[in-house]
C-alpha atoms as a PDB file:
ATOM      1  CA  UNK A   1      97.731  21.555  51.240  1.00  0.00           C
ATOM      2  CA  UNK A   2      98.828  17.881  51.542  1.00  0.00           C
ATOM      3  CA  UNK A   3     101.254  16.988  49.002  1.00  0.00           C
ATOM      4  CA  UNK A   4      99.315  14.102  47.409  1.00  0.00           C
ATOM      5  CA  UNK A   5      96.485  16.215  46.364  1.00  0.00           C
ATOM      6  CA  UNK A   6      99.157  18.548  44.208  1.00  0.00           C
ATOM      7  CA  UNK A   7     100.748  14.938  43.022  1.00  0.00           C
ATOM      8  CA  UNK A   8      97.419  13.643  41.745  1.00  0.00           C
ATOM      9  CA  UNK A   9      96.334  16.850  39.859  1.00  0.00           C
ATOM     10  CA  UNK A  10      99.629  17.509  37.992  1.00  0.00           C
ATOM     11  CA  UNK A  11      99.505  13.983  37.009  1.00  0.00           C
ATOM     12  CA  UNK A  12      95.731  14.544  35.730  1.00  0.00           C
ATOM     13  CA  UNK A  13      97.730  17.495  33.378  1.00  0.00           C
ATOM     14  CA  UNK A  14     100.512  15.794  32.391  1.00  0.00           C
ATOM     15  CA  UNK A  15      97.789  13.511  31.136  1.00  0.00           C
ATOM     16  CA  UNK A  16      95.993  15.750  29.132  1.00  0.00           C
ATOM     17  CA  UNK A  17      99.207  16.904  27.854  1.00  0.00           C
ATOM     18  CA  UNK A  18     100.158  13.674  26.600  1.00  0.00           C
ATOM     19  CA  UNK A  19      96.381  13.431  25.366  1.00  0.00           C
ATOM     20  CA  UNK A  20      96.447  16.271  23.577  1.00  0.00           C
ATOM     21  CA  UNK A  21      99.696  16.064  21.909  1.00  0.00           C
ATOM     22  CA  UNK A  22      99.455  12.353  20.331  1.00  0.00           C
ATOM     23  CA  UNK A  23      98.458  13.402  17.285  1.00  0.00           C
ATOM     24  CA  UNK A  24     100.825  16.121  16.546  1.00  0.00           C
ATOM     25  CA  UNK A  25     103.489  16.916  19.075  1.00  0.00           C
ATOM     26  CA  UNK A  26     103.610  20.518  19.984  1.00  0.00           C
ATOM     27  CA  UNK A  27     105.065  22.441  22.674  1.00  0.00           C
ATOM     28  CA  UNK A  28     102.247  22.646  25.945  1.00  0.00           C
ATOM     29  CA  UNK A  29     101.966  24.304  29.343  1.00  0.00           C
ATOM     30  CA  UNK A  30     100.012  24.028  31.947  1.00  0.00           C
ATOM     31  CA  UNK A  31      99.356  25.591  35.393  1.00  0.00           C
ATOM     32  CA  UNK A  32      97.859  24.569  38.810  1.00  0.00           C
ATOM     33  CA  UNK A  33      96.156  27.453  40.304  1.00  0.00           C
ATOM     34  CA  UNK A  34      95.173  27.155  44.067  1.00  0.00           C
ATOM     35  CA  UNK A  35      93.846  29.598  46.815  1.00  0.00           C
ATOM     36  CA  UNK A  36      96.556  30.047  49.526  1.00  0.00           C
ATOM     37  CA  UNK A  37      95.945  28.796  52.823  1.00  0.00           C
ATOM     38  CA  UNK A  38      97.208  29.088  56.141  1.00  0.00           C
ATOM     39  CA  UNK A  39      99.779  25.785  55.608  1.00  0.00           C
ATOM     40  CA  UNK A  40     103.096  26.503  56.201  1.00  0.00           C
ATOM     41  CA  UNK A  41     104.023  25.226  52.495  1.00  0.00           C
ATOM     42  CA  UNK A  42     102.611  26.804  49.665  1.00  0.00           C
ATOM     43  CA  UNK A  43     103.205  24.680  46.437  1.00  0.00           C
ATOM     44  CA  UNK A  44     104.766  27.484  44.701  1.00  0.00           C
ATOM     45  CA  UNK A  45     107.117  25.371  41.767  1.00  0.00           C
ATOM     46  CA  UNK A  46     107.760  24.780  37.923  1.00  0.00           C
ATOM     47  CA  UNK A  47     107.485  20.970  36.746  1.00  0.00           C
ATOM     48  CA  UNK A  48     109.144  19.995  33.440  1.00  0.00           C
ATOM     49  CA  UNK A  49     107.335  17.167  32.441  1.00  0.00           C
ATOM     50  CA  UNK A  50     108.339  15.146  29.088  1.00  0.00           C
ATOM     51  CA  UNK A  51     109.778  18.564  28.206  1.00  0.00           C
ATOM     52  CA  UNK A  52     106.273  20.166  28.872  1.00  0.00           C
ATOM     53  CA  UNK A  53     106.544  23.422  31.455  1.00  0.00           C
ATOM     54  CA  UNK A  54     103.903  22.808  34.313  1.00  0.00           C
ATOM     55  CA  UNK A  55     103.308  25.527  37.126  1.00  0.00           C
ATOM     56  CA  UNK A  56     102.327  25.134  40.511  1.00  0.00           C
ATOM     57  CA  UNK A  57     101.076  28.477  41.812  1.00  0.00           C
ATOM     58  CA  UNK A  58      99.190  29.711  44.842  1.00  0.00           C
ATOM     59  CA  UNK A  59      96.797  32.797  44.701  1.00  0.00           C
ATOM     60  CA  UNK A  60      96.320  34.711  48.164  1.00  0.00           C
ATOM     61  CA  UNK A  61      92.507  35.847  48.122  1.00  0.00           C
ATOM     62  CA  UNK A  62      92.426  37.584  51.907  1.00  0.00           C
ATOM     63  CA  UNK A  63      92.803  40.736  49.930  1.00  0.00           C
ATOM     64  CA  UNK A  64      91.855  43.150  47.679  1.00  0.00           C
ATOM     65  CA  UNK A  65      91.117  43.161  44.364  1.00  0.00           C
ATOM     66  CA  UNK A  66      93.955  45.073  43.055  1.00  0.00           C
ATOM     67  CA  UNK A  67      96.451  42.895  44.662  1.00  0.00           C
ATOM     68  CA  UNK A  68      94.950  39.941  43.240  1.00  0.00           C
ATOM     69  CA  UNK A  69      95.562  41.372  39.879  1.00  0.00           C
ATOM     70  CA  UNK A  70      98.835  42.379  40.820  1.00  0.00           C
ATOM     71  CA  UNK A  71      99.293  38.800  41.861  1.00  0.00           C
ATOM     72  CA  UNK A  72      97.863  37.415  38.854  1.00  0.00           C
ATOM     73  CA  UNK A  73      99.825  39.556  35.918  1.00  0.00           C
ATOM     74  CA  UNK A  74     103.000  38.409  38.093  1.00  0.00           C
ATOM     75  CA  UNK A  75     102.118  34.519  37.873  1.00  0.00           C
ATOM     76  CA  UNK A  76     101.103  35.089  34.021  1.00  0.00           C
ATOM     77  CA  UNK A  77     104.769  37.265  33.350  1.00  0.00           C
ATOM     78  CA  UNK A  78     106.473  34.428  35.073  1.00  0.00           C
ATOM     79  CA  UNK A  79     104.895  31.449  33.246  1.00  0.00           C
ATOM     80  CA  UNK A  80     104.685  32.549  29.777  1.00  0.00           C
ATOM     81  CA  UNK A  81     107.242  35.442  29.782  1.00  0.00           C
ATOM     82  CA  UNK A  82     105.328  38.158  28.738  1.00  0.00           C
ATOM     83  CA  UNK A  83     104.621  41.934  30.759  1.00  0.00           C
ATOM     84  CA  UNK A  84     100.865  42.126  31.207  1.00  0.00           C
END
Protein backbone atom coordinates (compact mmCIF):
# COMPACT_ATOMS: atom_id res chain seq x y z
CA UNK A 1 0.00 0.00 0.00
CA UNK A 2 1.85 3.20 -1.07
CA UNK A 3 2.70 5.27 1.78
CA UNK A 4 0.89 8.46 0.68
CA UNK A 5 -2.44 6.89 0.67
CA UNK A 6 -1.88 5.93 4.67
CA UNK A 7 -0.42 9.77 4.98
CA UNK A 8 -3.55 11.32 3.50
CA UNK A 9 -6.13 9.25 5.52
CA UNK A 10 -4.55 9.69 9.00
CA UNK A 11 -4.41 13.26 8.23
CA UNK A 12 -8.30 13.13 7.23
CA UNK A 13 -8.54 11.68 11.24
CA UNK A 14 -6.40 13.79 12.85
CA UNK A 15 -8.81 16.24 11.29
CA UNK A 16 -11.83 15.05 12.61
CA UNK A 17 -10.11 14.78 15.82
CA UNK A 18 -9.29 18.27 15.97
CA UNK A 19 -12.99 18.84 14.62
CA UNK A 20 -14.49 17.12 17.08
CA UNK A 21 -12.66 18.24 20.04
CA UNK A 22 -12.88 22.24 19.56
CA UNK A 23 -15.54 22.63 21.60
CA UNK A 24 -14.57 20.67 24.57
CA UNK A 25 -11.22 18.96 24.57
CA UNK A 26 -11.42 15.35 25.43
CA UNK A 27 -9.22 12.51 25.08
CA UNK A 28 -9.86 10.69 21.21
CA UNK A 29 -8.65 7.67 19.27
CA UNK A 30 -8.83 6.63 16.18
CA UNK A 31 -7.89 3.65 13.95
CA UNK A 32 -7.10 2.93 10.23
CA UNK A 33 -8.33 -0.40 9.34
CA UNK A 34 -7.09 -1.89 5.95
CA UNK A 35 -7.26 -5.38 4.20
CA UNK A 36 -3.71 -6.85 3.96
CA UNK A 37 -2.20 -7.26 0.74
CA UNK A 38 0.52 -8.95 -0.81
CA UNK A 39 3.07 -5.62 -0.29
CA UNK A 40 5.95 -6.35 1.45
CA UNK A 41 5.04 -3.49 4.13
CA UNK A 42 2.05 -3.69 6.00
CA UNK A 43 1.29 -0.31 7.81
CA UNK A 44 1.05 -1.94 11.07
CA UNK A 45 1.90 1.39 13.67
CA UNK A 46 0.53 3.69 16.57
CA UNK A 47 0.50 7.60 15.73
CA UNK A 48 0.34 10.05 18.67
CA UNK A 49 -1.07 12.92 17.23
CA UNK A 50 -1.57 16.29 19.40
CA UNK A 51 -1.59 13.72 22.22
CA UNK A 52 -4.47 11.80 20.39
CA UNK A 53 -3.59 7.75 19.99
CA UNK A 54 -4.12 6.86 16.19
CA UNK A 55 -3.71 3.14 14.91
CA UNK A 56 -2.65 1.91 11.76
CA UNK A 57 -3.72 -1.73 11.45
CA UNK A 58 -3.94 -4.30 8.70
CA UNK A 59 -6.64 -7.11 8.68
CA UNK A 60 -5.62 -10.41 6.68
CA UNK A 61 -9.03 -11.61 5.00
CA UNK A 62 -7.47 -14.87 2.92
CA UNK A 63 -8.89 -16.76 5.82
CA UNK A 64 -11.37 -17.95 7.87
CA UNK A 65 -13.73 -16.51 9.84
CA UNK A 66 -12.50 -17.46 13.16
CA UNK A 67 -9.13 -16.11 12.55
CA UNK A 68 -10.48 -12.92 11.54
CA UNK A 69 -12.05 -12.64 14.88
CA UNK A 70 -9.08 -13.78 16.46
CA UNK A 71 -7.39 -11.04 14.54
CA UNK A 72 -9.85 -8.53 15.34
CA UNK A 73 -10.24 -9.00 19.42
CA UNK A 74 -6.24 -8.79 19.20
CA UNK A 75 -6.24 -5.27 17.30
CA UNK A 76 -9.23 -4.10 19.72
CA UNK A 77 -7.04 -5.53 23.16
CA UNK A 78 -4.12 -3.69 21.75
CA UNK A 79 -5.73 -0.30 20.98
CA UNK A 80 -7.97 0.28 23.80
CA UNK A 81 -6.49 -2.16 26.40
CA UNK A 82 -9.20 -4.21 27.15
CA UNK A 83 -9.54 -8.53 26.81
CA UNK A 84 -12.43 -9.11 24.43
Amino acid sequence: MPFQIIRNDITKVEADIIVNTASEPHEVSGMLLYARTDESVQPNNIYQMSGNKISVRTLDLNCDFAQIATQLNQIVEEHFGITV
